[in-house]
C-alpha atoms as a PDB file:
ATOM      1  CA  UNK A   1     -14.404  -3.097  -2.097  1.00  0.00           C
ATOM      2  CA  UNK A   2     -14.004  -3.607   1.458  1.00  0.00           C
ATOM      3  CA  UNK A   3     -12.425  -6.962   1.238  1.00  0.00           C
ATOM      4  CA  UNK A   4      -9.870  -5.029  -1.005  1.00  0.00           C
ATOM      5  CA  UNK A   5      -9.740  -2.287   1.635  1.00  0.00           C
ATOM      6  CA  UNK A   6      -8.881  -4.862   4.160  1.00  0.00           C
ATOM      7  CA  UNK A   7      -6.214  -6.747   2.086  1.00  0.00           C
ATOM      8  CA  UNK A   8      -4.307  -3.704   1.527  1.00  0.00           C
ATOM      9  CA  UNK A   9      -4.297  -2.910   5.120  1.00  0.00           C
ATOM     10  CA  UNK A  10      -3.002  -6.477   5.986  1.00  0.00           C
ATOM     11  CA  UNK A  11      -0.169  -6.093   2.901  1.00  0.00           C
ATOM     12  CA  UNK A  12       0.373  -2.670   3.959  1.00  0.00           C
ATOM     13  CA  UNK A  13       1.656  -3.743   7.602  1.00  0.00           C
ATOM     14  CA  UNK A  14       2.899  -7.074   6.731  1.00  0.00           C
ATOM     15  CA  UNK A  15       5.255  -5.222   4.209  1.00  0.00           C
ATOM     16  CA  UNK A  16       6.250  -2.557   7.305  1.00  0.00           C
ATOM     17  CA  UNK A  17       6.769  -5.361   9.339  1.00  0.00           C
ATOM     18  CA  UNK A  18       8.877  -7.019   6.438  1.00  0.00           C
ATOM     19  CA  UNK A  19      11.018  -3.911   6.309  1.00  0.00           C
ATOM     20  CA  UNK A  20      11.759  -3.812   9.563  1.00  0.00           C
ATOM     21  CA  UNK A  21      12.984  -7.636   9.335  1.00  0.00           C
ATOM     22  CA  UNK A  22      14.718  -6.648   6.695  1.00  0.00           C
ATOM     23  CA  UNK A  23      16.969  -4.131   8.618  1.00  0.00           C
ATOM     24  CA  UNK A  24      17.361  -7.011  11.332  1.00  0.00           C
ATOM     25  CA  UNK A  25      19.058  -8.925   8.633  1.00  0.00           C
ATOM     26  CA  UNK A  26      21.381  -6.386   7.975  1.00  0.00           C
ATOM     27  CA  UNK A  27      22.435  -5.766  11.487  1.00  0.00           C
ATOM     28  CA  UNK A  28      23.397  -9.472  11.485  1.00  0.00           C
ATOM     29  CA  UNK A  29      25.426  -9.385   8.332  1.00  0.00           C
ATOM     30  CA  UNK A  30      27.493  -6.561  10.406  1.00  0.00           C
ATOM     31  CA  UNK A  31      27.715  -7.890  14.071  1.00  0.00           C
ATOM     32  CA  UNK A  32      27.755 -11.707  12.806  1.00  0.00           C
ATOM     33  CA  UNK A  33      30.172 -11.529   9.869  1.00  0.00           C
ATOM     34  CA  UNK A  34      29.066 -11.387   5.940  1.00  0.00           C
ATOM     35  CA  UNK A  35      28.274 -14.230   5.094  1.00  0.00           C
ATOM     36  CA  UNK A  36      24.840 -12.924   6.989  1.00  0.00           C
ATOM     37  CA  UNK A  37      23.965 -10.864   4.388  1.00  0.00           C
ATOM     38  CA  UNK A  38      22.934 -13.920   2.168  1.00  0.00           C
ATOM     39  CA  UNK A  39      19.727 -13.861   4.277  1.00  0.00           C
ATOM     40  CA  UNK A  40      19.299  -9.769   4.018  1.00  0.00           C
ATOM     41  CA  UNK A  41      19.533 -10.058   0.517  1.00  0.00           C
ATOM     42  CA  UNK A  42      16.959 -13.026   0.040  1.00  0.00           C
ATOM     43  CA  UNK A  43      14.629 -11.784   2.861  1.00  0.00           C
ATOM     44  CA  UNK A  44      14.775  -8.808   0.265  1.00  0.00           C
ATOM     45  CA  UNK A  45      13.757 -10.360  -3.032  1.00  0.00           C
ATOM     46  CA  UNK A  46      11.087 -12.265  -0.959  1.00  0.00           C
ATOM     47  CA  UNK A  47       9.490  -9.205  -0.008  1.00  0.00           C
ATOM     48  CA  UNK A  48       9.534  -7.482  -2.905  1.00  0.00           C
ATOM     49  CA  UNK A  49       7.015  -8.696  -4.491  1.00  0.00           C
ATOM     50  CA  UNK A  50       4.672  -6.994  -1.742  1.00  0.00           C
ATOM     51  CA  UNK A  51       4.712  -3.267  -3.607  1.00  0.00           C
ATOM     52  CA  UNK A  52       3.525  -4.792  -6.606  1.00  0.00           C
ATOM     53  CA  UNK A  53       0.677  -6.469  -4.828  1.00  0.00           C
ATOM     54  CA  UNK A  54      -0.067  -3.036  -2.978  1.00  0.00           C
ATOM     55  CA  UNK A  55      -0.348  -1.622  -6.053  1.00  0.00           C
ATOM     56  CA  UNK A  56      -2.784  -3.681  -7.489  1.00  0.00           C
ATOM     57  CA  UNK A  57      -5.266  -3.902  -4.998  1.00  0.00           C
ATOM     58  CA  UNK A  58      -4.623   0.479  -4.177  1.00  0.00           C
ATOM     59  CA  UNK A  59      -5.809   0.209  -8.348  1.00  0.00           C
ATOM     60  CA  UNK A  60      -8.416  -2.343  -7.978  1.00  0.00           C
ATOM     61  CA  UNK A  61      -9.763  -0.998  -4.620  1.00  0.00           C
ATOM     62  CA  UNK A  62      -9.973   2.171  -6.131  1.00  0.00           C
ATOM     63  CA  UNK A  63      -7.933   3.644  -2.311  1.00  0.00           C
ATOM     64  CA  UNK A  64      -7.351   6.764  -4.286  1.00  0.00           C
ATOM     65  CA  UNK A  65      -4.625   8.317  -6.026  1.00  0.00           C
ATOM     66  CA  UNK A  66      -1.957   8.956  -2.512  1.00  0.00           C
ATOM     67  CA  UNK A  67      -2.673   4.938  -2.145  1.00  0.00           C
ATOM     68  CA  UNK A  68      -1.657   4.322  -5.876  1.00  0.00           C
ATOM     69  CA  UNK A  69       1.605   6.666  -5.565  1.00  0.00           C
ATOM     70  CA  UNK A  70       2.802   5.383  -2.334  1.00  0.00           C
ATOM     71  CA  UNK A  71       3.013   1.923  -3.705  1.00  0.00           C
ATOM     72  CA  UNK A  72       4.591   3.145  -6.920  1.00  0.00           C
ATOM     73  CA  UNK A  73       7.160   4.774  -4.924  1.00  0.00           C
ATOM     74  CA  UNK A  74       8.009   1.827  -3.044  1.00  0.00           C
ATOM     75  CA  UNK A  75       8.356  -0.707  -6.029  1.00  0.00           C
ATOM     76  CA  UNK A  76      10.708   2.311  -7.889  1.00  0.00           C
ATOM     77  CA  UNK A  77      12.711   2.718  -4.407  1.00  0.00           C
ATOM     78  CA  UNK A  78      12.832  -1.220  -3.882  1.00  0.00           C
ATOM     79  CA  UNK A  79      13.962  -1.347  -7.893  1.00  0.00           C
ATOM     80  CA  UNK A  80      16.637   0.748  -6.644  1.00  0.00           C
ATOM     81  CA  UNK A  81      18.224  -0.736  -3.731  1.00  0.00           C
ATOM     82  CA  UNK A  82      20.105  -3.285  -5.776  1.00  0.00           C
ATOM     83  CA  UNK A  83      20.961  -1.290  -8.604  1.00  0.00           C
ATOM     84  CA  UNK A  84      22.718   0.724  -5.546  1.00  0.00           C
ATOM     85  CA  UNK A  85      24.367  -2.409  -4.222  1.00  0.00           C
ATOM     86  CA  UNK A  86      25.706  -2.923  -7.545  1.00  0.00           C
ATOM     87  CA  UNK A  87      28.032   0.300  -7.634  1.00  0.00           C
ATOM     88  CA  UNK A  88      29.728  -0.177  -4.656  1.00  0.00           C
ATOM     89  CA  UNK A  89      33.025  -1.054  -6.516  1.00  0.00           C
ATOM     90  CA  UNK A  90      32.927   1.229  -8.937  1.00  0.00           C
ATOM     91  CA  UNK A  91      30.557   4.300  -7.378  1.00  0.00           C
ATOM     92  CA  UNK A  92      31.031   3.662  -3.293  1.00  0.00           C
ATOM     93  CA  UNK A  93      29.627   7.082  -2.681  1.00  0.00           C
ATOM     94  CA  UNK A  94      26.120   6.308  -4.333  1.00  0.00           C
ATOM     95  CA  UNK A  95      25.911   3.224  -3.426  1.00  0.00           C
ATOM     96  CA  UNK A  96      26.604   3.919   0.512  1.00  0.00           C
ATOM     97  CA  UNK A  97      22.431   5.765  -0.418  1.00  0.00           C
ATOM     98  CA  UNK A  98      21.332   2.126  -0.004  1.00  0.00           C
ATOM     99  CA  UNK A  99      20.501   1.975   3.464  1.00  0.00           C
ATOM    100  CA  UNK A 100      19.187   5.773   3.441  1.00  0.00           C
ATOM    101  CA  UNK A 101      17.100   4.325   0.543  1.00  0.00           C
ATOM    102  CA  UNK A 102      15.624   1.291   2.002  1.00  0.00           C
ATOM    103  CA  UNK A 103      14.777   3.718   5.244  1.00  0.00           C
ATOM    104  CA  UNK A 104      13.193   5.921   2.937  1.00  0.00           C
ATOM    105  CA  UNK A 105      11.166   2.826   1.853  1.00  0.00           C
ATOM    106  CA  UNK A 106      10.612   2.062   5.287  1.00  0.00           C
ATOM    107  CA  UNK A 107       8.903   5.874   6.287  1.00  0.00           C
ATOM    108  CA  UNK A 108       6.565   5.386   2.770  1.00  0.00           C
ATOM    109  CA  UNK A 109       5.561   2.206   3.489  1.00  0.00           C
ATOM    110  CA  UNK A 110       4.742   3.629   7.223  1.00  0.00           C
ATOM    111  CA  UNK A 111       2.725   6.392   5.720  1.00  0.00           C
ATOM    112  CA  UNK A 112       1.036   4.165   3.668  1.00  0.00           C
ATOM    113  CA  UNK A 113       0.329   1.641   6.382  1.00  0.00           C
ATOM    114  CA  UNK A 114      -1.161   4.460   8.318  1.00  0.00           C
ATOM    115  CA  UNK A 115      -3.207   5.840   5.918  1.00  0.00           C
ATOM    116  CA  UNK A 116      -5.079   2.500   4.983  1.00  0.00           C
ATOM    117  CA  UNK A 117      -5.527   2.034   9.145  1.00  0.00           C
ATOM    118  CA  UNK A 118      -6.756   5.457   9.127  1.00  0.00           C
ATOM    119  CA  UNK A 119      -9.213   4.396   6.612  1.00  0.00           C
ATOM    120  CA  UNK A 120     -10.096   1.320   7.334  1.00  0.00           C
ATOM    121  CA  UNK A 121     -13.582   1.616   8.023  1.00  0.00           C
ATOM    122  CA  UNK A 122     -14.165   4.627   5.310  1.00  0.00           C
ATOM    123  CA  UNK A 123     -17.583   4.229   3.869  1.00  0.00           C
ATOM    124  CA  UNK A 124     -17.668   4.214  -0.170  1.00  0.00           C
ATOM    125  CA  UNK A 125     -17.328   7.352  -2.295  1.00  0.00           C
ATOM    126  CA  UNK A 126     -20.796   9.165  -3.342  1.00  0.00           C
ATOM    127  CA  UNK A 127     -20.571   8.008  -6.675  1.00  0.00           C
ATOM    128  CA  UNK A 128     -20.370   4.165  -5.281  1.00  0.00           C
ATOM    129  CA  UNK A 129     -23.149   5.200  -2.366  1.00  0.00           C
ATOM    130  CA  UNK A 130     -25.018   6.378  -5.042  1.00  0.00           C
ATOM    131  CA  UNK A 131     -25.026   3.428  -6.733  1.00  0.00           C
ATOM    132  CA  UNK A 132     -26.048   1.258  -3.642  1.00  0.00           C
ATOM    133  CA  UNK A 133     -28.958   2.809  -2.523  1.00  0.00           C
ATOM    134  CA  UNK A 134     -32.437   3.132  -4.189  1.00  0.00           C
ATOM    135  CA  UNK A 135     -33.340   6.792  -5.079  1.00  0.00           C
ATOM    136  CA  UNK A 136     -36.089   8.053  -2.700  1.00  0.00           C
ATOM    137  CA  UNK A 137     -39.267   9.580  -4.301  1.00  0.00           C
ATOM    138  CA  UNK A 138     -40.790   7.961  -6.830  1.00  0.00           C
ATOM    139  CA  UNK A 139     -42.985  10.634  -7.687  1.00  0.00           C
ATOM    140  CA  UNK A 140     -46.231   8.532  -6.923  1.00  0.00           C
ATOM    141  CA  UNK A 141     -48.004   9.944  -4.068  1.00  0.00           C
END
């Protein structure tokens, strides 16, 4: 389990620091001229695979439910981002949500960096201590 532990934690920050990129990108497509944007867009779809992975090893490492919902959250919001793209000719309003989206993303994917930092070095739940260790008293004397 700690191996797990450890992978999220790495995921966890690598997709923070992804994010971050990610808003980079756009900055470019606006200073730099559009055709910048090609690179947002497939720095994007490169790191989206990274909620998916945080939410199997949150499951598999058994991180606890907050772990679990954080990286639901993020796969639904990063779902979202292009769907939001997609409506900027027809729905500009809701689509201008993109970029408050994707820095919504950003602040979950913080917390949820955090958190796995924060317990990094946990030790396992009772039930999986429990399990570990050999009962004391064996009722010989």
């Amino acid at each position: 389990m700690q191996v797990i532990r450890r992978a999220h934690l790495v995921v966890a920050w690598a997709f923070v620091a992804g994010l971050v990129f990610q808003v980079f990108l756009a900055g470019r497509g606006v200073f730099e001229g559009a055709e910048r944007f090609n690179d947002h867009v497939g720095w994007g779809y490169t790191i989206g695979l990274l909620p998916i992975v945080l939410l199997i090893l949150a499951a598999a490492g058994r991180l606890g439910r907050r772990q679990v919902t954080y990286a639901s959250a993020m796969f639904g919001m990063f779902i979202l981002q292009p769907i939001l793209v997609g409506l900027r000719d027809t729905q500009p309003t809701i689509a201008a949500l993109h970029p408050v989206n994707g820095f919504a993303l950003l602040l979950v994917a913080i917390l949820s960096a955090r958190e796995a930092w924060v317990a990094r070095d946990a030790s396992p739940g009772p039930a999986v201590a429990a399990v570990e260790q050999p009962a004391t008293g064996s009722g010989a004397t």
